[in-house]
N, C-alpha and C. Protein backbone atom coordinates (compact mmCIF):
# COMPACT_ATOMS: atom_id res chain seq x y z
N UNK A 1 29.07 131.28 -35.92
CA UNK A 1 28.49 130.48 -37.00
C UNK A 1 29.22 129.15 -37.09
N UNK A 2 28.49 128.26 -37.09
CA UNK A 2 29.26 126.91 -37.36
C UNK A 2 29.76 126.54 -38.73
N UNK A 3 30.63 125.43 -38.43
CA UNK A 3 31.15 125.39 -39.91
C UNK A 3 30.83 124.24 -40.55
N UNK A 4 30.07 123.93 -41.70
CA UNK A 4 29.52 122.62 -42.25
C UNK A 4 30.20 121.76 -42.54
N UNK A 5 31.54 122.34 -42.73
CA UNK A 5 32.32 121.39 -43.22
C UNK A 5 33.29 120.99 -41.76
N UNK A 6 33.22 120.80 -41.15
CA UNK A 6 33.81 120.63 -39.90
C UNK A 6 34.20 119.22 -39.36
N UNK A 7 33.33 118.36 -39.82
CA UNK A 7 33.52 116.78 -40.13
C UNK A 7 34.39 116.30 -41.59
N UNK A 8 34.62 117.45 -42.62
CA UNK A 8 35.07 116.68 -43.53
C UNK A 8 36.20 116.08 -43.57
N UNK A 9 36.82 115.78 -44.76
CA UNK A 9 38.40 115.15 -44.46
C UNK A 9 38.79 116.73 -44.77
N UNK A 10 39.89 116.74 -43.66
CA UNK A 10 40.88 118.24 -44.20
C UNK A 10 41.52 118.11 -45.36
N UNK A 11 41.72 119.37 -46.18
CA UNK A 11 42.61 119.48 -47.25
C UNK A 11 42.04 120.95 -47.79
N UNK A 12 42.34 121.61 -49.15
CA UNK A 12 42.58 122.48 -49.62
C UNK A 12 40.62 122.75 -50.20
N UNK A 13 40.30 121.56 -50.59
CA UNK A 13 38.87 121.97 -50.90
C UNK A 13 37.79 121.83 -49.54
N UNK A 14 38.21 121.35 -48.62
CA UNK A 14 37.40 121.88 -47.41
C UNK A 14 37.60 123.33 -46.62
N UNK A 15 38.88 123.18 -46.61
CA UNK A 15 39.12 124.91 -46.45
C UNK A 15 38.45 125.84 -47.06
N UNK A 16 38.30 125.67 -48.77
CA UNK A 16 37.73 126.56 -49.50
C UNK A 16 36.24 126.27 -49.09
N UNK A 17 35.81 124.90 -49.38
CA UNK A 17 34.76 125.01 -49.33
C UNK A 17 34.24 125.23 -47.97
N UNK A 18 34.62 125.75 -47.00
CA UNK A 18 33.89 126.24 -45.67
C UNK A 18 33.75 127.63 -45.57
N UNK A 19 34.96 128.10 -46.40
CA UNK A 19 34.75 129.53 -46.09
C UNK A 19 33.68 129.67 -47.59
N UNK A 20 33.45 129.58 -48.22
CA UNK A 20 32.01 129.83 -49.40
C UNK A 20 31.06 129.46 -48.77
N UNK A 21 31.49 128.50 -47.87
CA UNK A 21 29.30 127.94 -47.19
C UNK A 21 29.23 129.22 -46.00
N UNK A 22 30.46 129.77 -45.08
CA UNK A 22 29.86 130.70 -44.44
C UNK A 22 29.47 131.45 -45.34
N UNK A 23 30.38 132.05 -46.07
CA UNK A 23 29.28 133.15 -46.67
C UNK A 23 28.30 133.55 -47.04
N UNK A 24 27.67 131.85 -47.45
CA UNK A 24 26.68 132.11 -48.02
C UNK A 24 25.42 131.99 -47.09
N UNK A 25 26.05 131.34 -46.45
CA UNK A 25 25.00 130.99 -44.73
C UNK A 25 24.72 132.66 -44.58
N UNK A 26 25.83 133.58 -44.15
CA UNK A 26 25.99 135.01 -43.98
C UNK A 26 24.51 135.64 -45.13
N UNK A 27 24.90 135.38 -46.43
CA UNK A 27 23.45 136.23 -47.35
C UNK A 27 22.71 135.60 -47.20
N UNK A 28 22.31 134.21 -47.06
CA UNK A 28 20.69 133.77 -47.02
C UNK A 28 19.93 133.66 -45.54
N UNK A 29 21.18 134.05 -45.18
CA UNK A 29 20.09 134.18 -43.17
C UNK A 29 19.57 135.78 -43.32
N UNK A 30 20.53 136.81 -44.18
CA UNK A 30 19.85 138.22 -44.22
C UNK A 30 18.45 137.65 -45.18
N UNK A 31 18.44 137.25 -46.04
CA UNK A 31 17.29 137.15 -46.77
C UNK A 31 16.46 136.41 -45.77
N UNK A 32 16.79 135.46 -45.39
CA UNK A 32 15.76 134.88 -44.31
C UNK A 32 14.83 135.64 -43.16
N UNK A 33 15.33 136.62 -42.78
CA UNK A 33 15.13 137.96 -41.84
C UNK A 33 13.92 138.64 -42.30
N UNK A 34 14.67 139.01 -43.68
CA UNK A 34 13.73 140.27 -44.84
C UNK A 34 13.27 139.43 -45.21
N UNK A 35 13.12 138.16 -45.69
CA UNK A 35 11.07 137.80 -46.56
C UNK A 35 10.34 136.78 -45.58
N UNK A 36 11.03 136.43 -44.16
CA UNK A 36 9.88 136.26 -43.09
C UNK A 36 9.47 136.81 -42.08
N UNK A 37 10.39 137.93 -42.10
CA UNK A 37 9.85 139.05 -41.04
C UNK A 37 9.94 138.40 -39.79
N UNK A 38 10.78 137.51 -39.11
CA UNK A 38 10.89 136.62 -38.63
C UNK A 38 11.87 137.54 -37.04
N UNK A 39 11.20 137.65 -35.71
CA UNK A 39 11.63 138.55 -35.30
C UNK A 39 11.50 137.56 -33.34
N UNK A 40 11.06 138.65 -32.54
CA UNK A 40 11.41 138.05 -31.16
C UNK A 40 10.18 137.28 -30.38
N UNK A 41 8.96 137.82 -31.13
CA UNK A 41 7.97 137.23 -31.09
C UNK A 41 7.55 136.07 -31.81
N UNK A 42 8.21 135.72 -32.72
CA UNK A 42 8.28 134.59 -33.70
C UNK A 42 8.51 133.33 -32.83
N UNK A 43 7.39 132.29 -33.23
CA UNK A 43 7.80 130.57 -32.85
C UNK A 43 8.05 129.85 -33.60
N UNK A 44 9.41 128.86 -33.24
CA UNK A 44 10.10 128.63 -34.88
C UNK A 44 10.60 127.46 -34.43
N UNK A 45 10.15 126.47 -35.75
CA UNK A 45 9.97 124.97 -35.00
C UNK A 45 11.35 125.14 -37.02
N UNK A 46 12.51 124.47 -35.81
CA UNK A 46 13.70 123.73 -37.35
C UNK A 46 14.15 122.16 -36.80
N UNK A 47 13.39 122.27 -38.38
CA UNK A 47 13.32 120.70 -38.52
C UNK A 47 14.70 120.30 -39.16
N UNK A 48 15.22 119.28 -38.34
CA UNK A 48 16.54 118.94 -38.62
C UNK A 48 17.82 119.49 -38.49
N UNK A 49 17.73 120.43 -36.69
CA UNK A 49 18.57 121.42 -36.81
C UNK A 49 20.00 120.72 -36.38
N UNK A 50 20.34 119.79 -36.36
CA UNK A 50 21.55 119.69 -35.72
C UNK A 50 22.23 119.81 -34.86
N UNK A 51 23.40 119.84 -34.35
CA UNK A 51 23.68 120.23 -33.19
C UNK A 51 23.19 121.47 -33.05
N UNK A 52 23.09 122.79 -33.64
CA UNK A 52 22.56 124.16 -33.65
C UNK A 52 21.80 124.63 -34.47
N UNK A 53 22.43 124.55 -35.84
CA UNK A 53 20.94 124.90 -36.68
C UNK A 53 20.79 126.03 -36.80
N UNK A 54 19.63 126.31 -36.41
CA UNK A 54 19.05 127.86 -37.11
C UNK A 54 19.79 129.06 -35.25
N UNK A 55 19.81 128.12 -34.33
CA UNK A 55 20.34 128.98 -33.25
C UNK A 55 21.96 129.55 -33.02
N UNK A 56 22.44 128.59 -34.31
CA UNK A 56 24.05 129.19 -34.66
C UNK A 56 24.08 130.72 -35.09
N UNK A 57 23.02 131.04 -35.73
CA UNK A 57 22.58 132.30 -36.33
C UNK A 57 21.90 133.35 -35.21
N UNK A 58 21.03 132.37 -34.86
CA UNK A 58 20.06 133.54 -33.74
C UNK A 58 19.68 132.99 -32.71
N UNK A 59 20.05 133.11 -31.45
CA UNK A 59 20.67 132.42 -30.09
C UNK A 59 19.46 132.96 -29.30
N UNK A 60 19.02 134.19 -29.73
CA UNK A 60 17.77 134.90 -29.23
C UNK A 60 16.51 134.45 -28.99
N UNK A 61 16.02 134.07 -30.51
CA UNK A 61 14.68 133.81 -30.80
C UNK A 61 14.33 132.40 -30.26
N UNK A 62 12.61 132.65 -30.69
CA UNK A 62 12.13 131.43 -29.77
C UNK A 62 12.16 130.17 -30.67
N UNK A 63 13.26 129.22 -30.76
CA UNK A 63 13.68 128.09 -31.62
C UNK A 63 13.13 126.68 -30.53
N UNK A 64 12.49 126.32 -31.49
CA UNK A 64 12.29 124.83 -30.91
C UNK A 64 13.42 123.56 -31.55
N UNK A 65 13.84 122.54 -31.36
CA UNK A 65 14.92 121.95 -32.41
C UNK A 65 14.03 120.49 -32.95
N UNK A 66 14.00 119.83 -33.23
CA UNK A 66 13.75 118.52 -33.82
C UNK A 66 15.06 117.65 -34.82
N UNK A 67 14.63 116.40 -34.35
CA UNK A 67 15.75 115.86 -35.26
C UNK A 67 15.67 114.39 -35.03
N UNK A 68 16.49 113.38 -36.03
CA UNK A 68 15.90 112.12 -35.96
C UNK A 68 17.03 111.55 -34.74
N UNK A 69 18.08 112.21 -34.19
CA UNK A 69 18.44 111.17 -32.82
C UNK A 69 18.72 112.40 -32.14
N UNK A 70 18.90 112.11 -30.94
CA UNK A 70 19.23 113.05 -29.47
C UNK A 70 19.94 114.13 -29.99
N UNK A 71 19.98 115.14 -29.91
CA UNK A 71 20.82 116.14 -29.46
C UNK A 71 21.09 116.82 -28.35
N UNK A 72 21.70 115.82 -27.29
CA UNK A 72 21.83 116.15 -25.96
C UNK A 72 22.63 118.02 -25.53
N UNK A 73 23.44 118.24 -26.85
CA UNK A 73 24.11 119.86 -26.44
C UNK A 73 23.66 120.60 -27.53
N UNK A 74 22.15 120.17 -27.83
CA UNK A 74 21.17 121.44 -28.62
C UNK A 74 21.08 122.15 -27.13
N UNK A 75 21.04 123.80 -27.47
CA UNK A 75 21.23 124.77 -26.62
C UNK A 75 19.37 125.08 -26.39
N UNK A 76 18.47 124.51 -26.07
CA UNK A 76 17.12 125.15 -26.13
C UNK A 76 16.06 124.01 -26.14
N UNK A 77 15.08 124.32 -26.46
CA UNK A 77 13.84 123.22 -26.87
C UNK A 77 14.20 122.66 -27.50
N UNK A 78 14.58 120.72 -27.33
CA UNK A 78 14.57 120.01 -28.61
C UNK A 78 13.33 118.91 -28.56
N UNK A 79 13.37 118.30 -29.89
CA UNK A 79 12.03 117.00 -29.46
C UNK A 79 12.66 116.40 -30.76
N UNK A 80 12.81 114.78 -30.23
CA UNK A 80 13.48 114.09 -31.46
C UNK A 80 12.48 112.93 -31.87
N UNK A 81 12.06 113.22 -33.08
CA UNK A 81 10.56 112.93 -33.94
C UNK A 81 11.78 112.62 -35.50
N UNK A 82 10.56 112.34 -36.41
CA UNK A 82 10.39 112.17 -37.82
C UNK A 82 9.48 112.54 -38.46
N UNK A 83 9.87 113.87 -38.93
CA UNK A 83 9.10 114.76 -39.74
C UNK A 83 8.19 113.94 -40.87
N UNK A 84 8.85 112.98 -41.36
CA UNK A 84 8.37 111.94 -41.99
C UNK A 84 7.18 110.47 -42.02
N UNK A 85 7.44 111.23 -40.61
CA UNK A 85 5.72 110.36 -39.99
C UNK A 85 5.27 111.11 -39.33
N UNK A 86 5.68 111.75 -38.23
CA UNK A 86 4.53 112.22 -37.50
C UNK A 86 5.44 113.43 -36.42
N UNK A 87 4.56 114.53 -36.41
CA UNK A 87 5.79 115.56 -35.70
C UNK A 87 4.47 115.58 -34.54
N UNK A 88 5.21 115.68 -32.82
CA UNK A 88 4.10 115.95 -31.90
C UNK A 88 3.72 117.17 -31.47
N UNK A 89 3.28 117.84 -32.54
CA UNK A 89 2.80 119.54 -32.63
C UNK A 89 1.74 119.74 -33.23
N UNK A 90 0.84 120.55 -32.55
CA UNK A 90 -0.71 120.79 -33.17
C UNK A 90 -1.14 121.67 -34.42
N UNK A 91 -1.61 121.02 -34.95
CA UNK A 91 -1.77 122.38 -36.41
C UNK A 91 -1.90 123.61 -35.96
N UNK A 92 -0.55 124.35 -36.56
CA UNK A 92 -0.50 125.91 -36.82
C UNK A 92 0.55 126.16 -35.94
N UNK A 93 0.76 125.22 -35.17
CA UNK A 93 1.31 125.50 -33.45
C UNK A 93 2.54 126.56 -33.55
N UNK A 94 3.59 126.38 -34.76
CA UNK A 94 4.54 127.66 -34.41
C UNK A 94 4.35 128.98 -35.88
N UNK A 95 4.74 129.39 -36.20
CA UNK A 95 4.50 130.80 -36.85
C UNK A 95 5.22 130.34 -38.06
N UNK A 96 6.41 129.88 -37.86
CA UNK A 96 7.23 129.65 -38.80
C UNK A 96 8.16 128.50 -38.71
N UNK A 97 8.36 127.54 -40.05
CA UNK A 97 9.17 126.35 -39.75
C UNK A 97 10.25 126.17 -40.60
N UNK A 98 11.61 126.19 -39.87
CA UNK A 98 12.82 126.75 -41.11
C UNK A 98 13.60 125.06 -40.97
N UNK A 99 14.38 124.98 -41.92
CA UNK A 99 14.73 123.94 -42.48
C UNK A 99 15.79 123.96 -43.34
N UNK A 100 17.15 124.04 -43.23
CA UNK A 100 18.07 124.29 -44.23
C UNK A 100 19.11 122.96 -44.25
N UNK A 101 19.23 122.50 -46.02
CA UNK A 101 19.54 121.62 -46.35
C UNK A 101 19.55 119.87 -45.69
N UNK A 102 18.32 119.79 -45.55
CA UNK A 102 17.44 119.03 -45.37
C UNK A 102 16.73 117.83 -45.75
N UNK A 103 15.97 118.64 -46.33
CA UNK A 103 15.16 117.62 -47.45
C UNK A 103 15.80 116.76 -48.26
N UNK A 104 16.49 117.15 -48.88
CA UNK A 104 18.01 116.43 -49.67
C UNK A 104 18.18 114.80 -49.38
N UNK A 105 18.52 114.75 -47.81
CA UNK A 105 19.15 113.86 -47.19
C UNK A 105 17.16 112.88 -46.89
N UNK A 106 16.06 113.23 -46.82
CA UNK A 106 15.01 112.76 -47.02
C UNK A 106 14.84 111.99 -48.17
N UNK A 107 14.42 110.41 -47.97
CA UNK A 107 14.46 109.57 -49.28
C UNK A 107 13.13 110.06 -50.15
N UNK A 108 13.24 109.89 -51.28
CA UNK A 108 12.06 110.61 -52.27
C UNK A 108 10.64 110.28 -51.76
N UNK A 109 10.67 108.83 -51.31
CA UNK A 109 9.48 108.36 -50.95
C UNK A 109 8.80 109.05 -49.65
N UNK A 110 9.56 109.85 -48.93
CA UNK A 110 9.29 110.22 -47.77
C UNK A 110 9.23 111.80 -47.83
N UNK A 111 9.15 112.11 -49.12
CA UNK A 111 9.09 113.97 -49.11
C UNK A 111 7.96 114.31 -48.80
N UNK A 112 7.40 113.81 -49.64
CA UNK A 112 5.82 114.25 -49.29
C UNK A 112 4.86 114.64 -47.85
N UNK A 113 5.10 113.38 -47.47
CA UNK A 113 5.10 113.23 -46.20
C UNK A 113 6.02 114.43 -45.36
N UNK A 114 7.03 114.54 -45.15
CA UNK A 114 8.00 115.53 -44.63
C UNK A 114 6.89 116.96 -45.07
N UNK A 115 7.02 117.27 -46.51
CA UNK A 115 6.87 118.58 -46.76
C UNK A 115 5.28 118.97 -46.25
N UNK A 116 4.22 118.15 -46.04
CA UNK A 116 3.01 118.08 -45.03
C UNK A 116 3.14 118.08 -43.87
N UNK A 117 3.94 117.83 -42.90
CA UNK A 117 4.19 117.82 -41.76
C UNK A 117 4.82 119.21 -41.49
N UNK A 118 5.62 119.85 -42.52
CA UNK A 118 6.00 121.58 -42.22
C UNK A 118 4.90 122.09 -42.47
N UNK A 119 4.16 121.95 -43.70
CA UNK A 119 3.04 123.12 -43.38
C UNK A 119 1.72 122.57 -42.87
N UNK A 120 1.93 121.73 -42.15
CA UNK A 120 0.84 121.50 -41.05
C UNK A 120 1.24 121.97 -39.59
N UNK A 121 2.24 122.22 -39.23
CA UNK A 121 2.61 122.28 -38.12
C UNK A 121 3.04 124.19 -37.39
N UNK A 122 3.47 124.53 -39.30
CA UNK A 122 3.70 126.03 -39.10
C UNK A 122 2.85 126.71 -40.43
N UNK A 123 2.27 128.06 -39.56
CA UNK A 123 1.53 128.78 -40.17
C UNK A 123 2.32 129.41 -41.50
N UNK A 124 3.61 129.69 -41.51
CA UNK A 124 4.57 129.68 -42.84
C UNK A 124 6.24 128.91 -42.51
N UNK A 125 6.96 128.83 -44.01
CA UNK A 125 7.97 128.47 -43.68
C UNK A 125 9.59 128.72 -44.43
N UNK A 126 10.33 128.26 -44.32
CA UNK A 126 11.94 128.47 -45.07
C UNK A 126 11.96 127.18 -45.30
N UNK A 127 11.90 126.59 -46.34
CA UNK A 127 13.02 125.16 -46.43
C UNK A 127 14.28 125.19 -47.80
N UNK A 128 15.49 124.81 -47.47
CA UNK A 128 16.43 125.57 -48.10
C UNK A 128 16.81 124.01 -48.55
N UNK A 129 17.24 124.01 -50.06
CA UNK A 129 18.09 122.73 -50.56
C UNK A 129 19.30 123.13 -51.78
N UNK A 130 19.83 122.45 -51.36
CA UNK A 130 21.06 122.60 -52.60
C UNK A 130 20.52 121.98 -54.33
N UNK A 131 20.62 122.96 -55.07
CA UNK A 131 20.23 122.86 -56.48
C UNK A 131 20.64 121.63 -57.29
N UNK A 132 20.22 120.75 -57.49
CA UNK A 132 20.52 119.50 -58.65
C UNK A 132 21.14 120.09 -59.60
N UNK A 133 20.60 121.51 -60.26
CA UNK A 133 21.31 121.75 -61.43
C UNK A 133 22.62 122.22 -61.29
N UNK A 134 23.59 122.92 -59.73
CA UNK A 134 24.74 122.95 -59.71
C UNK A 134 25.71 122.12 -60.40
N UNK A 135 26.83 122.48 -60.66
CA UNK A 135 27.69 121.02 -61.33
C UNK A 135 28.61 120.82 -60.22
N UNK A 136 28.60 121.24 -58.74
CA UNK A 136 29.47 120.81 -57.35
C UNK A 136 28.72 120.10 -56.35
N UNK A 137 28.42 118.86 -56.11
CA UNK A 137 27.86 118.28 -55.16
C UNK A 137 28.39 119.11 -54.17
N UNK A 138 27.60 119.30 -53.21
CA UNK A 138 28.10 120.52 -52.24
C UNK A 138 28.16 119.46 -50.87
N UNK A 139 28.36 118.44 -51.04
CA UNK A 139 28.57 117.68 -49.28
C UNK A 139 29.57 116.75 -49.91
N UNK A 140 30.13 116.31 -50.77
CA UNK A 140 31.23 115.41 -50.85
C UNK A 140 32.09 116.91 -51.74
N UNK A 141 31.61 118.07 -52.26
CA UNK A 141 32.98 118.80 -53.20
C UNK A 141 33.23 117.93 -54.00
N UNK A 142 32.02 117.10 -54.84
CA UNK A 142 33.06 116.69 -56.18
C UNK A 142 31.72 116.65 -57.42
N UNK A 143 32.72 117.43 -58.36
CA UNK A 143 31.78 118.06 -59.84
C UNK A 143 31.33 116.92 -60.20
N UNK A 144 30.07 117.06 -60.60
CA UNK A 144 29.47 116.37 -61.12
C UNK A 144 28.83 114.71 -60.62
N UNK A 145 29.08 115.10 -59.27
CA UNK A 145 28.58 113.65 -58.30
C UNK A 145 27.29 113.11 -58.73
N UNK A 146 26.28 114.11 -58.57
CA UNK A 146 24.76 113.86 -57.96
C UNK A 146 24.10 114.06 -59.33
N UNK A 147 25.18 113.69 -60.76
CA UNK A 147 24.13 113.63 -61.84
C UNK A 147 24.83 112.26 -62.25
N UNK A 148 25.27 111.05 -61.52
CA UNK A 148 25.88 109.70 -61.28
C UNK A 148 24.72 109.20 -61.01
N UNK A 149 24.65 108.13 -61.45
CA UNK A 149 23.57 106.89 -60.96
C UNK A 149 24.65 106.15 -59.77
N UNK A 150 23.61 105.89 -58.69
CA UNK A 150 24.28 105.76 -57.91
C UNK A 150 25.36 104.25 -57.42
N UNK A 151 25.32 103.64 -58.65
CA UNK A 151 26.34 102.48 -58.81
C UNK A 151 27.90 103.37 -59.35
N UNK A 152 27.58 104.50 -60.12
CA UNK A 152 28.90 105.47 -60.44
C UNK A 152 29.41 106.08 -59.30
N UNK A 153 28.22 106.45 -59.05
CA UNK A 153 28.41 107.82 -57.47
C UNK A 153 29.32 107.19 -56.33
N UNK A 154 28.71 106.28 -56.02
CA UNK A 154 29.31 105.90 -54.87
C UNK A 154 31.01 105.81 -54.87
N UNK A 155 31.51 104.98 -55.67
CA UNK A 155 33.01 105.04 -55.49
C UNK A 155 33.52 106.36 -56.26
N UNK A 156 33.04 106.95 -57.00
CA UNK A 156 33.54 108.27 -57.03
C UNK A 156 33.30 109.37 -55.72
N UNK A 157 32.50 108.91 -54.58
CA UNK A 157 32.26 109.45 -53.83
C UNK A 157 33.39 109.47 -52.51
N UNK A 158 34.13 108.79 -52.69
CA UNK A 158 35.25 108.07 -51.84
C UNK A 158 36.06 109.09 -52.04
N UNK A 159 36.23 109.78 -53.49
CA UNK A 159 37.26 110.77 -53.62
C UNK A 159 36.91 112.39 -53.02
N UNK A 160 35.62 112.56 -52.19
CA UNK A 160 35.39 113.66 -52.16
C UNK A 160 35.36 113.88 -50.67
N UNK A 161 34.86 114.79 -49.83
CA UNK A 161 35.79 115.50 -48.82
C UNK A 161 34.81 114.61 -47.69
N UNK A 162 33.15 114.01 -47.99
CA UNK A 162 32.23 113.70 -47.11
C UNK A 162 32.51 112.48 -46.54
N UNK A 163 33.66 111.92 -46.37
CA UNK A 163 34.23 110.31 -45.59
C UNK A 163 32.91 109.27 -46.20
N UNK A 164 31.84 109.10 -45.32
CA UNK A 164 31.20 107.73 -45.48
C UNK A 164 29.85 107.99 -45.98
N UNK A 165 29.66 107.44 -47.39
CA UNK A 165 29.04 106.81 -48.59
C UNK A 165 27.62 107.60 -47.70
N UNK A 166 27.06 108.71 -48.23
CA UNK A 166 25.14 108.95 -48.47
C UNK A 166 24.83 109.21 -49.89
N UNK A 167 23.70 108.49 -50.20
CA UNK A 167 22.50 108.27 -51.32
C UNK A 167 21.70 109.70 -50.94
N UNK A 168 22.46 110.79 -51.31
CA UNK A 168 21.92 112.08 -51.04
C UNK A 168 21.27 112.17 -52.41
N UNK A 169 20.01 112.76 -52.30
CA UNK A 169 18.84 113.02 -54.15
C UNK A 169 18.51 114.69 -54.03
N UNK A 170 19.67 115.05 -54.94
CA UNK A 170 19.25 116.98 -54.72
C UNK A 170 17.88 116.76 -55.42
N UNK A 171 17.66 117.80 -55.05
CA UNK A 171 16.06 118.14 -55.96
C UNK A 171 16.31 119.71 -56.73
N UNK A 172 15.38 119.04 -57.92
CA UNK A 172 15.13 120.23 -58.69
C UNK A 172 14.12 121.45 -58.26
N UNK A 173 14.20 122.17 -59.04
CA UNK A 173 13.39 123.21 -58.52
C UNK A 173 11.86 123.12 -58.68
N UNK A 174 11.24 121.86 -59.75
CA UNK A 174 9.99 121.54 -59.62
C UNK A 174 9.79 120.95 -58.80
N UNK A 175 10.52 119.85 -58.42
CA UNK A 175 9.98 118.87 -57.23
C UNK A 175 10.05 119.43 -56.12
N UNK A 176 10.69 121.08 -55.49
CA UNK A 176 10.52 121.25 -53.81
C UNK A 176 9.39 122.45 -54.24
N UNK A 177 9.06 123.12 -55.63
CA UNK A 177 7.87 123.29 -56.30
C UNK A 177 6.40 122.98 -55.61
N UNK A 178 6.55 121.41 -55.85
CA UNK A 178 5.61 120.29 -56.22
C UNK A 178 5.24 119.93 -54.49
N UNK A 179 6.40 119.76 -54.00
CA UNK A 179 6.10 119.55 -51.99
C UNK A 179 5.40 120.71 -51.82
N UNK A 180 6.03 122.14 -51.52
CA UNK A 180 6.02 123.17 -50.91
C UNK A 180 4.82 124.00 -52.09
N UNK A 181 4.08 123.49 -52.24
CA UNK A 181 3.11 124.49 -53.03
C UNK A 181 2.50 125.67 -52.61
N UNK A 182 2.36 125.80 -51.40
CA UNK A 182 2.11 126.93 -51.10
C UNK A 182 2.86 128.38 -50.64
N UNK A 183 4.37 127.76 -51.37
CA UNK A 183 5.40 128.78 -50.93
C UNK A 183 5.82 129.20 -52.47
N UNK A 184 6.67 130.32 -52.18
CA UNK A 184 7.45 130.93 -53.47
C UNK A 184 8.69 130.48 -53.73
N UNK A 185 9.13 129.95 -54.46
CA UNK A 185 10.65 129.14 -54.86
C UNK A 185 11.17 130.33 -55.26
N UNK A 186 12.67 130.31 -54.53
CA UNK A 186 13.34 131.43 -54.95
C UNK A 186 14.96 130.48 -55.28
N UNK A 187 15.59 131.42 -56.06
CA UNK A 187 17.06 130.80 -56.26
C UNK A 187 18.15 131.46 -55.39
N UNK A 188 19.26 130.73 -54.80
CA UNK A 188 20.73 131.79 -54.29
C UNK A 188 21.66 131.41 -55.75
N UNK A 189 21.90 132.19 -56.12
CA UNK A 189 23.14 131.68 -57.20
C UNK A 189 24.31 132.30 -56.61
N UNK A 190 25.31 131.56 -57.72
CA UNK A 190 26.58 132.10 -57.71
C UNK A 190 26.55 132.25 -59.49
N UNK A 191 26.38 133.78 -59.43
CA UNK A 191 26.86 133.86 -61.03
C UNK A 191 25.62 133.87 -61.21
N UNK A 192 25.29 133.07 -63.06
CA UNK A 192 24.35 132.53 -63.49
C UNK A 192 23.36 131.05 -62.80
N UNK A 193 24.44 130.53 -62.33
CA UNK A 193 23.87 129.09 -61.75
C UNK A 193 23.10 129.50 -60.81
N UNK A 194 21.82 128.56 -60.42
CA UNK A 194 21.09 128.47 -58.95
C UNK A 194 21.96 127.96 -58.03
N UNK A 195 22.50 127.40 -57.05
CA UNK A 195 23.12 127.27 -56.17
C UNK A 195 22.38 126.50 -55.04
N UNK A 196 21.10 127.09 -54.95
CA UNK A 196 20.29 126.46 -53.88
C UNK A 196 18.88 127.21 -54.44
N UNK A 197 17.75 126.00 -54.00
CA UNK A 197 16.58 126.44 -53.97
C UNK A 197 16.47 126.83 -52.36
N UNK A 198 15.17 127.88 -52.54
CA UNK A 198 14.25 128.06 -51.23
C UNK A 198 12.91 128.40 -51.60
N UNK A 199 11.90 127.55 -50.58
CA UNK A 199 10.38 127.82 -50.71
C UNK A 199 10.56 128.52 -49.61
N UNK A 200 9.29 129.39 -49.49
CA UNK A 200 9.43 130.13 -48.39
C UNK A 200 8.30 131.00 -48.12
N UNK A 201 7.33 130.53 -47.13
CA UNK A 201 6.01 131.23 -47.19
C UNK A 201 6.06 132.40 -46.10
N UNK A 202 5.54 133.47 -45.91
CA UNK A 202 5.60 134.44 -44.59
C UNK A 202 4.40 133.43 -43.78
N UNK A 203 4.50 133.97 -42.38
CA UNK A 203 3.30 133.27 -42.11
C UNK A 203 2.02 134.20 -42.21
N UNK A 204 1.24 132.79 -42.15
CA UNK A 204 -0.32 133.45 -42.36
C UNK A 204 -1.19 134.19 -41.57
């Protein structure tokens, strides 16, 4: 499993905070399993996988990769597009289209667009985002970042573990709602809090 925090600045809250993101990577890939039934026959187009992505998890299955620059040591099918204009895949073309923490880093103006291009392209899908209503920006580790206007945010952002300055916009649970309408919004918490949204359709 890779580690998200692997670029951050080292210190005591990247430590912590890497070992909480495996874990939680660990319960929401089992849930990912059990509510898409998602198996060896499955075609699975992840949008925005990164250097690995959804194949850090499952090295097996049939993963296609996408992403907005090269990933020359993606291990498999990649194709580097913008979900945000135009993906070169035919309606329906894979079964399922997974997507974790993602959208986020997509400017507002361009969701829409994005969240039409997943369910045009896959017959169902996973798209996973970190909760606005958390009080831990979860890519810089610092409380209360991402409810800053972003003339605050930014130099308070200097103090947190993510080195160089992103205009990251969590979304609430209406607005990936409002994209993903034809999926079921579910919550991961820790505790009482949501932690992360997920839409998430089986396929059709």
């Amino acid at each position: 499993m890779t580690d998200v925090y692997a670029t951050a600045k080292p210190g005591l809250r990247t430590r912590l905070g890497s070992a909480a993101a495996a874990r939680a990577r660990a319960r929401r890939h089992e849930r990912f399993r059990a509510l898409t039934g998602a198996g060896a026959a499955t075609r699975i187009l992840d949008v925005g996988c990164g250097r690995l992505g959804l194949r850090a998890l499952e090295p097996d299955l049939d993963i296609t990769g996408v992403d907005l620059v090269d990933r020359p040591e993606y291990p498999g099918p990649f194709v580097r597009a913008d979900a945000t204009v135009r993906l070169p895949f035919g309606d329906d073309e894979f079964d399922l289209v997974y997507s974790s923490s993602v959208v986020e880093h997509v400017a507002p103006a361009g969701r829409a667009a994005f969240a039409a291009e997943v369910a045009r392209v896959g017959r169902g899908w996973w798209v996973q985002t970190p909760a606005f209503s958390f009080p831990v920006e979860p890519h810089a580790l610092l409380p209360f970042a991402h409810w800053l206007p972003p003339r605050l945010r930014r130099p308070y952002w200097r103090l947190g573990v993510a080195g160089a300055w992103e205009d990251v916009a969590l979304l609430r649970r209406a607005e990936l709602a409002r994209l993903f309408g034809g999926g079921e919004v579910l919550a991961e918490r820790v505790g009482p809090l949501a932690k992360s949204w997920v839409s998430v359709r089986r396929p059709r």
